[in-house]
C-alpha atoms as a PDB file:
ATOM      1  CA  UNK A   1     -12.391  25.734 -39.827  1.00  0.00           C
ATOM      2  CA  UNK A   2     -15.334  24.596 -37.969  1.00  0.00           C
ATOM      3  CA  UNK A   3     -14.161  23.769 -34.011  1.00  0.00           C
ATOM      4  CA  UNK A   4     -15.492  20.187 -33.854  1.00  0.00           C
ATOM      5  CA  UNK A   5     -13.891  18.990 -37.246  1.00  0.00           C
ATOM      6  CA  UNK A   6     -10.642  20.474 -35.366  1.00  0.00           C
ATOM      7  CA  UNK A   7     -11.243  18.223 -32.384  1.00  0.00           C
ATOM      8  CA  UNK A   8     -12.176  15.087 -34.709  1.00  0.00           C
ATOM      9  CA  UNK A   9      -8.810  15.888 -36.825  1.00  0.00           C
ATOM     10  CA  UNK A  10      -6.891  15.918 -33.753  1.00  0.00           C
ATOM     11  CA  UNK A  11      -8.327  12.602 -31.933  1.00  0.00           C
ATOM     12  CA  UNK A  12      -7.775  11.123 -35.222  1.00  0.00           C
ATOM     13  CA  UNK A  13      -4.277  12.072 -35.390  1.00  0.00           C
ATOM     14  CA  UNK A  14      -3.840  11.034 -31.714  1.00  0.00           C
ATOM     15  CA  UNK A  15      -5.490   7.623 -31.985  1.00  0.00           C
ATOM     16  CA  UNK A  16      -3.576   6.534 -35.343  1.00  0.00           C
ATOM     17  CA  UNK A  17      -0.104   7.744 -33.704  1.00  0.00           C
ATOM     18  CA  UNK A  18      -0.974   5.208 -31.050  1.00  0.00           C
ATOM     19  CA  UNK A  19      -1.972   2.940 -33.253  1.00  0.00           C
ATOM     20  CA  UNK A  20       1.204   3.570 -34.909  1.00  0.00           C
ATOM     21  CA  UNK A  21       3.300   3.022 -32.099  1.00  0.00           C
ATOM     22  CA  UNK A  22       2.416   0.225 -31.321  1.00  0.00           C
ATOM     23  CA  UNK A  23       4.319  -2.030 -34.279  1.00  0.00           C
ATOM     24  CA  UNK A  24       6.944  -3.918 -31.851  1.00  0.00           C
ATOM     25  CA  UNK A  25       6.531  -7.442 -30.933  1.00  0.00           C
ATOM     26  CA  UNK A  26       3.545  -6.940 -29.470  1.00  0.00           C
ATOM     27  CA  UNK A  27       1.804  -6.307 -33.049  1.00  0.00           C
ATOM     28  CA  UNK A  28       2.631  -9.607 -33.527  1.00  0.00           C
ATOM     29  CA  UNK A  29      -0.858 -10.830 -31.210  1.00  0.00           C
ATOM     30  CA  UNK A  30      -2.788  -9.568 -34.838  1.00  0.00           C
ATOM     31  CA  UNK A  31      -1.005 -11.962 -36.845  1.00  0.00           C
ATOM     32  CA  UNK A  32      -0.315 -14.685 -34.447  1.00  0.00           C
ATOM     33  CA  UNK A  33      -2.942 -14.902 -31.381  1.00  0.00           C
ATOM     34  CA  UNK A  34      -4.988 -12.698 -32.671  1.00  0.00           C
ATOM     35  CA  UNK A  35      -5.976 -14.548 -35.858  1.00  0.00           C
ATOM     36  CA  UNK A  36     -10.150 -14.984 -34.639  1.00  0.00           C
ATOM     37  CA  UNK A  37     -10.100 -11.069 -34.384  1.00  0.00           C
ATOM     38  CA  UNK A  38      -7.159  -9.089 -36.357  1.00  0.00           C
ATOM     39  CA  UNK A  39      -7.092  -7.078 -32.686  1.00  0.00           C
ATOM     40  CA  UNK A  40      -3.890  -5.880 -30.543  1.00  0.00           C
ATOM     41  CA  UNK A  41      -5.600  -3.407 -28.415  1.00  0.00           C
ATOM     42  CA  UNK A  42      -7.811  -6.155 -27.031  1.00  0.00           C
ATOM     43  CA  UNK A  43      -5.294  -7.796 -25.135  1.00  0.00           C
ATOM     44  CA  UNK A  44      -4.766  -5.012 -22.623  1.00  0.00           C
ATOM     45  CA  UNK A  45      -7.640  -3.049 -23.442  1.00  0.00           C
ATOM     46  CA  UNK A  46     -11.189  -3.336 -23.712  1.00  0.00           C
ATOM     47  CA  UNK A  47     -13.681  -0.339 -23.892  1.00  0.00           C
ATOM     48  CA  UNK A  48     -16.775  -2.065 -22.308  1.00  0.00           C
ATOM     49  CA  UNK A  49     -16.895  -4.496 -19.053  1.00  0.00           C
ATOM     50  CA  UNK A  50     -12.951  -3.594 -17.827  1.00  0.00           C
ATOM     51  CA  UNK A  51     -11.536  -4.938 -14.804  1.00  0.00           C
ATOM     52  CA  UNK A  52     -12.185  -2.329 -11.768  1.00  0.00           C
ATOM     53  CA  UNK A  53     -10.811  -3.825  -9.126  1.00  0.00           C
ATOM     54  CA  UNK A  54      -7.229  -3.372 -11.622  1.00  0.00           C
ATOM     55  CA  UNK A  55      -7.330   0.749 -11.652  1.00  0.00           C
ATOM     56  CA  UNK A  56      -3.670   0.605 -12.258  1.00  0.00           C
ATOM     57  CA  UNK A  57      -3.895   0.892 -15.900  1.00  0.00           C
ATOM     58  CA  UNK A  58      -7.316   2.739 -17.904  1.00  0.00           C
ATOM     59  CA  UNK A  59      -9.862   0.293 -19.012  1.00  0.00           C
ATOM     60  CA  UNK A  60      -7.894  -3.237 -18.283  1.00  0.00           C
ATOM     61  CA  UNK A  61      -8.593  -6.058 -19.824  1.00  0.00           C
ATOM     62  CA  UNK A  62      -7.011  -8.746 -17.642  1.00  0.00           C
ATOM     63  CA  UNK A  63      -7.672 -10.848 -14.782  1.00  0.00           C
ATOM     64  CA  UNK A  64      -5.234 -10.012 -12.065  1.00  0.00           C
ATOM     65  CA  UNK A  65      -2.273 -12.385 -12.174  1.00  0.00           C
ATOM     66  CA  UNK A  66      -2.089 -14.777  -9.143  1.00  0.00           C
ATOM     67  CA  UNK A  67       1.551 -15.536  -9.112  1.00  0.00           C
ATOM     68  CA  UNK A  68       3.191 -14.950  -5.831  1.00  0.00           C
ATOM     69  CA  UNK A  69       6.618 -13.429  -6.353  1.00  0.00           C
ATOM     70  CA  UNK A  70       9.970 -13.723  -5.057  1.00  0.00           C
ATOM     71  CA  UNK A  71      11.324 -10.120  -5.575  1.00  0.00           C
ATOM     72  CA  UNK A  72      15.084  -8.946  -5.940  1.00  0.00           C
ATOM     73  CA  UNK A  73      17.230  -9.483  -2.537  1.00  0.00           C
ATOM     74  CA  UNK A  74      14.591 -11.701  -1.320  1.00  0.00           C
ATOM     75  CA  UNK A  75      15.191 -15.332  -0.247  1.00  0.00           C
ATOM     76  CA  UNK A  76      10.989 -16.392  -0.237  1.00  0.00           C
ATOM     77  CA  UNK A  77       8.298 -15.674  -2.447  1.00  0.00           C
ATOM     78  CA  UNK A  78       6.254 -13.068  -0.339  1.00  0.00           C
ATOM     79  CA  UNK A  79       8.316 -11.111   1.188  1.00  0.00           C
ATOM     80  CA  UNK A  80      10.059  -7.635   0.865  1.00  0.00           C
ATOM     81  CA  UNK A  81      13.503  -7.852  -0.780  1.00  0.00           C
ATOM     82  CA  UNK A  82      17.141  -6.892   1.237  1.00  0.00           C
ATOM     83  CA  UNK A  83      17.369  -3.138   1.298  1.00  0.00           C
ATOM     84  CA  UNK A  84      18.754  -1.174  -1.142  1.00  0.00           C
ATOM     85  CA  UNK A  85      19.251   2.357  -1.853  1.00  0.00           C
ATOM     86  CA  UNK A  86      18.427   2.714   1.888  1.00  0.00           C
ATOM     87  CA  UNK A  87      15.000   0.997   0.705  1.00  0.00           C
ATOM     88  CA  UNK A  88      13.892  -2.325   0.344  1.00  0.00           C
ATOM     89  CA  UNK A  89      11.413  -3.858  -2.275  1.00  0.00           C
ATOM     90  CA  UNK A  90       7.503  -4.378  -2.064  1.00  0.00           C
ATOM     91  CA  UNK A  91       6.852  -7.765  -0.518  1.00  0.00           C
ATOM     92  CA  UNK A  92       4.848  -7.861  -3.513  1.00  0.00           C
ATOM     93  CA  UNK A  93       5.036  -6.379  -7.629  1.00  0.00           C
ATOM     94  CA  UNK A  94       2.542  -2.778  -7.072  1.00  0.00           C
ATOM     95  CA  UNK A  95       0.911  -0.704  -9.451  1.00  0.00           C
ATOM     96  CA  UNK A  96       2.045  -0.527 -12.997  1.00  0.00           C
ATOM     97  CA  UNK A  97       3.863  -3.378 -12.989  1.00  0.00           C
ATOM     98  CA  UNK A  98       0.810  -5.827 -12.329  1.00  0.00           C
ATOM     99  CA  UNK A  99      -0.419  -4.624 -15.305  1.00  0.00           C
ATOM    100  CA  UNK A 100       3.395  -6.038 -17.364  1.00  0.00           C
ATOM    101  CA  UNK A 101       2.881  -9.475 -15.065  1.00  0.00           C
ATOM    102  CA  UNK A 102      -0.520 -10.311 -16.288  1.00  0.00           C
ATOM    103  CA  UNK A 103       1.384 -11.400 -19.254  1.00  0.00           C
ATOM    104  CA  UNK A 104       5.249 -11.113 -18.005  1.00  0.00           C
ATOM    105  CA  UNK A 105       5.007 -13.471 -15.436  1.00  0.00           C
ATOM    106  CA  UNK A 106       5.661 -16.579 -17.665  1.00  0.00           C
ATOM    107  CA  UNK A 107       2.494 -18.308 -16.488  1.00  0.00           C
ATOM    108  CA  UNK A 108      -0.482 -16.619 -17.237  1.00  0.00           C
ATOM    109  CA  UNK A 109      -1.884 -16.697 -20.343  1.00  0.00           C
ATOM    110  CA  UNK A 110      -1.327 -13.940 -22.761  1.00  0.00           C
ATOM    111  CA  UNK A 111      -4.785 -14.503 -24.694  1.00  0.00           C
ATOM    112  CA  UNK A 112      -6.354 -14.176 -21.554  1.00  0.00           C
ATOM    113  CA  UNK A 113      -9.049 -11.587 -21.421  1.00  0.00           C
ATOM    114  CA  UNK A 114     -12.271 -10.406 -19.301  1.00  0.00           C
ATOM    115  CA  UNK A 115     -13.955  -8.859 -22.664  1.00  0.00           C
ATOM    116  CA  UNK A 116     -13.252 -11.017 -25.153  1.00  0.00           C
ATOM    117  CA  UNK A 117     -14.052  -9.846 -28.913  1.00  0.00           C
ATOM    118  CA  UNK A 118     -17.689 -10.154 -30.325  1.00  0.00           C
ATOM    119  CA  UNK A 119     -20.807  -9.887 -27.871  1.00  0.00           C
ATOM    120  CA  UNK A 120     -21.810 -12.146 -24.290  1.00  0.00           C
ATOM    121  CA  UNK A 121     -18.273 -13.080 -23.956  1.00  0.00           C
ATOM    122  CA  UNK A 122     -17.150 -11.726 -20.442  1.00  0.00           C
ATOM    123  CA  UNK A 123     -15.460 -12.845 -17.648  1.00  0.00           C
ATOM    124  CA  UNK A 124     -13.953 -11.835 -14.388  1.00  0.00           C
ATOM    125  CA  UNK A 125     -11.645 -14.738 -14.624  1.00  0.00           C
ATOM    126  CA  UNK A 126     -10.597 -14.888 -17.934  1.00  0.00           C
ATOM    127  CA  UNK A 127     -11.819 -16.015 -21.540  1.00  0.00           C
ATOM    128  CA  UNK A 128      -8.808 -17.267 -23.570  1.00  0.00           C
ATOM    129  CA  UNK A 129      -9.185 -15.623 -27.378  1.00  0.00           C
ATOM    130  CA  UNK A 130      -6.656 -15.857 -30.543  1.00  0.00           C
ATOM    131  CA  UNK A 131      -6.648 -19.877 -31.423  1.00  0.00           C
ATOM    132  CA  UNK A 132      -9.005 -22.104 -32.437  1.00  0.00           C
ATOM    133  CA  UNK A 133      -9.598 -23.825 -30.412  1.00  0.00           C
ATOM    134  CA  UNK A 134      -8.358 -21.536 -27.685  1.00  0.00           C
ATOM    135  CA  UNK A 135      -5.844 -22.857 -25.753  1.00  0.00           C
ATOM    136  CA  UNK A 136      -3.641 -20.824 -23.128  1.00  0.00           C
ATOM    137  CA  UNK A 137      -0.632 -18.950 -24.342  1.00  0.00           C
ATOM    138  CA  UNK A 138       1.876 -17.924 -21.659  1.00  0.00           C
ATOM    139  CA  UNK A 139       4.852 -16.419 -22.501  1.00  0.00           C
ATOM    140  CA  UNK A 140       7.708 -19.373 -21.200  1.00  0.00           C
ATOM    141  CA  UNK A 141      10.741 -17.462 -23.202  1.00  0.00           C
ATOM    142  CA  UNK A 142      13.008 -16.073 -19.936  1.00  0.00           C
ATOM    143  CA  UNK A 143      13.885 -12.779 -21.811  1.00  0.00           C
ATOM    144  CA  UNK A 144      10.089 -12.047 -22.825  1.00  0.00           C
ATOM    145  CA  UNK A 145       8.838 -13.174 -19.065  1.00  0.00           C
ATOM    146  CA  UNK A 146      10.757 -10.916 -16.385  1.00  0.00           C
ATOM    147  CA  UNK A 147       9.390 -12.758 -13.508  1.00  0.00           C
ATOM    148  CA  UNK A 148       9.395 -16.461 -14.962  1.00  0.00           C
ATOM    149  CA  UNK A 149       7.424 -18.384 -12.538  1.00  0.00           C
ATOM    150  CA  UNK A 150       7.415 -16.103  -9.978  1.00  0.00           C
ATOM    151  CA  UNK A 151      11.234 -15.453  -9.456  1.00  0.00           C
ATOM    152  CA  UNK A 152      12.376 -11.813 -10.349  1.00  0.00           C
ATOM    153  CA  UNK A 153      15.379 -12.428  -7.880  1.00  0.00           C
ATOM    154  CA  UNK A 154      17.312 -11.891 -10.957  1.00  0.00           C
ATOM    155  CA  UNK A 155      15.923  -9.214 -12.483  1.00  0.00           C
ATOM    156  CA  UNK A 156      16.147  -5.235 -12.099  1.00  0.00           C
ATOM    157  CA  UNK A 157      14.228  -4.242  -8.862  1.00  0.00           C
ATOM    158  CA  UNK A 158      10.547  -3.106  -9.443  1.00  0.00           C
ATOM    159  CA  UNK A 159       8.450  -1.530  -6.923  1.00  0.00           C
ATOM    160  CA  UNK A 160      10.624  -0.107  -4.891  1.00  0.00           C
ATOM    161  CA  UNK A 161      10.872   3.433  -3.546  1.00  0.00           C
ATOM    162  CA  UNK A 162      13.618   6.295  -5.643  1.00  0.00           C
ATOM    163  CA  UNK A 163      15.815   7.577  -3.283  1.00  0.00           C
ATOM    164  CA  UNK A 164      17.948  10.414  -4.610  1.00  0.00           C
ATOM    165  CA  UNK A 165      21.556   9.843  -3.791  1.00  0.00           C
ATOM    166  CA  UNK A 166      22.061   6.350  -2.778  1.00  0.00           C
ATOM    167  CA  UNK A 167      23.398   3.863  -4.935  1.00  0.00           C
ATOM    168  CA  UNK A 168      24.283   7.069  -7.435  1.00  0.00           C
ATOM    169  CA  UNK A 169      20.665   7.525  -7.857  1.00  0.00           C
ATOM    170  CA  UNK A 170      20.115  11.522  -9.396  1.00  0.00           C
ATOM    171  CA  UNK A 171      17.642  13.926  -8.081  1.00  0.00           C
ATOM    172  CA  UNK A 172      14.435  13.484  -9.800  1.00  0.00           C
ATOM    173  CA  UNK A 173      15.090  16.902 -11.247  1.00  0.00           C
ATOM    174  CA  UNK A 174      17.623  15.774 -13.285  1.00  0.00           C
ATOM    175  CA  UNK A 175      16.915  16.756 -16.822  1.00  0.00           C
ATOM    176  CA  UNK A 176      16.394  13.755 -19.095  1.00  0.00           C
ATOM    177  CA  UNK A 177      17.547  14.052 -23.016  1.00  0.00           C
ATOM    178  CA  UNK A 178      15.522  11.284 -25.878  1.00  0.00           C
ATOM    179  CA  UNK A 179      13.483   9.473 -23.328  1.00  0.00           C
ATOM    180  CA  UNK A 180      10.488   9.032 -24.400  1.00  0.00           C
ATOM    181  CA  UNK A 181       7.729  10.047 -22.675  1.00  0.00           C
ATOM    182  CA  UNK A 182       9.762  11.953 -20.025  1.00  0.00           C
ATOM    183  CA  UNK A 183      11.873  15.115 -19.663  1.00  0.00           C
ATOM    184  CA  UNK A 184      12.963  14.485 -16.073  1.00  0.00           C
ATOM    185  CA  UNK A 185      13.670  11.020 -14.119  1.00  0.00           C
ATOM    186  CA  UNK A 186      10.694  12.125 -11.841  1.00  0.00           C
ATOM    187  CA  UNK A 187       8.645  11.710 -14.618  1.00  0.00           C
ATOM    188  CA  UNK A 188       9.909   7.581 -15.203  1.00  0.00           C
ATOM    189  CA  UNK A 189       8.460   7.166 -11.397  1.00  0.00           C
ATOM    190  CA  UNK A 190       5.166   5.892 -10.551  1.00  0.00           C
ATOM    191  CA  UNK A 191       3.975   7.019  -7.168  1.00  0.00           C
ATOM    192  CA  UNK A 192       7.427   7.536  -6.207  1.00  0.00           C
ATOM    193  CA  UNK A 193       8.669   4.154  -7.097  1.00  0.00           C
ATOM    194  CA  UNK A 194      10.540   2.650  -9.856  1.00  0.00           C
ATOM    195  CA  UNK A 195       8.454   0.592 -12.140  1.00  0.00           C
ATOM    196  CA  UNK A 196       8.775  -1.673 -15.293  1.00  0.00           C
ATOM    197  CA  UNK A 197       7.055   1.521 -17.135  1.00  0.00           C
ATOM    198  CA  UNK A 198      10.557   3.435 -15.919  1.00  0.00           C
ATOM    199  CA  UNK A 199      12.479   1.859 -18.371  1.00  0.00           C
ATOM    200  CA  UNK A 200       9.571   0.718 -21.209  1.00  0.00           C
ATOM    201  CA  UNK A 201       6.877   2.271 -22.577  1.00  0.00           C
ATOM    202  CA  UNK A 202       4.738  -0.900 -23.819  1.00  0.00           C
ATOM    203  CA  UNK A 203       3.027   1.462 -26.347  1.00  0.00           C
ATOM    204  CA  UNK A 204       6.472   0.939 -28.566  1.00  0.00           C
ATOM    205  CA  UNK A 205       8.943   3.960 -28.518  1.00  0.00           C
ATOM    206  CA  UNK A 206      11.659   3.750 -31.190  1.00  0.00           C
ATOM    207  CA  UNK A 207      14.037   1.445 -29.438  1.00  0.00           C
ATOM    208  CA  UNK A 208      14.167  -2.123 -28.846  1.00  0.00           C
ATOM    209  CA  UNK A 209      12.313  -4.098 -25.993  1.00  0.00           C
ATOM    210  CA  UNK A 210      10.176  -0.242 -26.001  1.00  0.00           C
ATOM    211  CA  UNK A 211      12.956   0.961 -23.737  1.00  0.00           C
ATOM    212  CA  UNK A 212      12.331   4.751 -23.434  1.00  0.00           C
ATOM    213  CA  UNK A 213      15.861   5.607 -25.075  1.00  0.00           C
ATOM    214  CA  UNK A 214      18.357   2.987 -26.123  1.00  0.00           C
ATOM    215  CA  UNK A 215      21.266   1.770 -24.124  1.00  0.00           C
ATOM    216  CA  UNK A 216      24.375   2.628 -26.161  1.00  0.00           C
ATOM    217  CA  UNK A 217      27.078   3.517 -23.547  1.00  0.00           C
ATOM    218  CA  UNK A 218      24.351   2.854 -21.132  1.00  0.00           C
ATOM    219  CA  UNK A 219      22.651   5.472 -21.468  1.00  0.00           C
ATOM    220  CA  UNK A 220      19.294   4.577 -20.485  1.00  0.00           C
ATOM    221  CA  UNK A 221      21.242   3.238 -17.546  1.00  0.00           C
ATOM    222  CA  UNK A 222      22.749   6.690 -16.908  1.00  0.00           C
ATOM    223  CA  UNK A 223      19.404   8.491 -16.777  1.00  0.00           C
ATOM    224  CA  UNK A 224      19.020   7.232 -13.042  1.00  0.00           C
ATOM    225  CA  UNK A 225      22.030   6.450 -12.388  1.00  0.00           C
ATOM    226  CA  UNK A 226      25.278   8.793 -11.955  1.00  0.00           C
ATOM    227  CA  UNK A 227      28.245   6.161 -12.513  1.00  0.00           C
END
């Protein structure tokens, strides 16, 4: 078989699997928000005029979200939280887990893009898509939006350095069985840290609330964790 139809068969395959994948409640945007454009990809995604000054996450389609955060064992928004695991928290959400909060944060809008669909419809602080009229779509539901206006005080702590052996922490090493998208916990860090992308994979991945395996007995708990 010709090389290039080999390549084409296999982007194909790759792009549709993604495609696939990506059928939890986030396919809802088609048939809810997205009803002006039958899109999903849009709403993270755009492959023209992305947001650079992002680079967390390829070809973002987001304006940054401007929520200042009170993170887990802190008492202010702003500041790093207590220390745990002999670490403490980013003063601040870092890295992947801006790219969750653009939507997660329970204020900013959800239909919120740079690049909206269709042509001279760009941005840098948002164009709000998926209604018609479009009006702003936040997600207010407490389980959808992990830090709901600002407070993830109650929430697992994000951005915030993996140190093996404290708090029962495993080596990163440590072989990793069904998770999805990783065969060691090294590979659930980003940059070190731990990160909403530890636990989901917002591309969908089998389980519920795209956790990379499900929790039965704990065990996505137990991938980390030796309790």
């Amino acid at each position: 078989m010709n090389k290039n139809i080999i390549i084409s068969l296999g982007i194909a395959v790759l792009i549709s699997t993604k495609l696939f994948a990506l059928s939890g409640s986030h396919a809802g945007l088609r048939q809810n928000l997205g009803g002006d454009n039958n899109q999903i990809c849009v709403y993270c995604h755009t492959p023209h005029a992305s947001n650079v000054a992002f680079g967390k996450a390829p070809l973002w389609n987001k304006p940054l979200t401007s929520t200042v955060f009170t993170m887990y064992g802190a008492s202010s928004a702003g500041v790093a939280g207590q220390t745990m695991a002999g670490t403490a928290t980013d003063a601040q959400p870092t890295d992947a887990a801006l790219a969750c909060l653009s939507c997660h944060d329970g204020v900013s809008a959800m239909n919120s893009v740079i690049n909206a669909p269709g042509s001279g419809r760009i941005s840098s602080t948002g164009v709000l898509i998926g209604s018609n009229p479009p009006s702003p779509e936040p997600m207010t539901n407490l389980v959808k939006a992990m830090g709901y206006n600002g407070d993830m005080t109650d929430d697992h702590p994000i951005s915030i350095v993996y140190n093996e052996g404290r708090a029962g922490l495993r080596p990163k090493t440590t072989p990793l069985v069904d998770f999805f998208g990783a065969t060691t916990v090294g590979n659930l860090l980003r940059n070190g840290k731990v990160q909403c992308v530890s636990c989901h994979d917002p591309h969908g991945t089998g389980w519920s609330m795209y956790l990379r395996n499900g929790n039965t007995g704990s065990t996505l708990c137990l991938g980390c964790h030796n309790k």
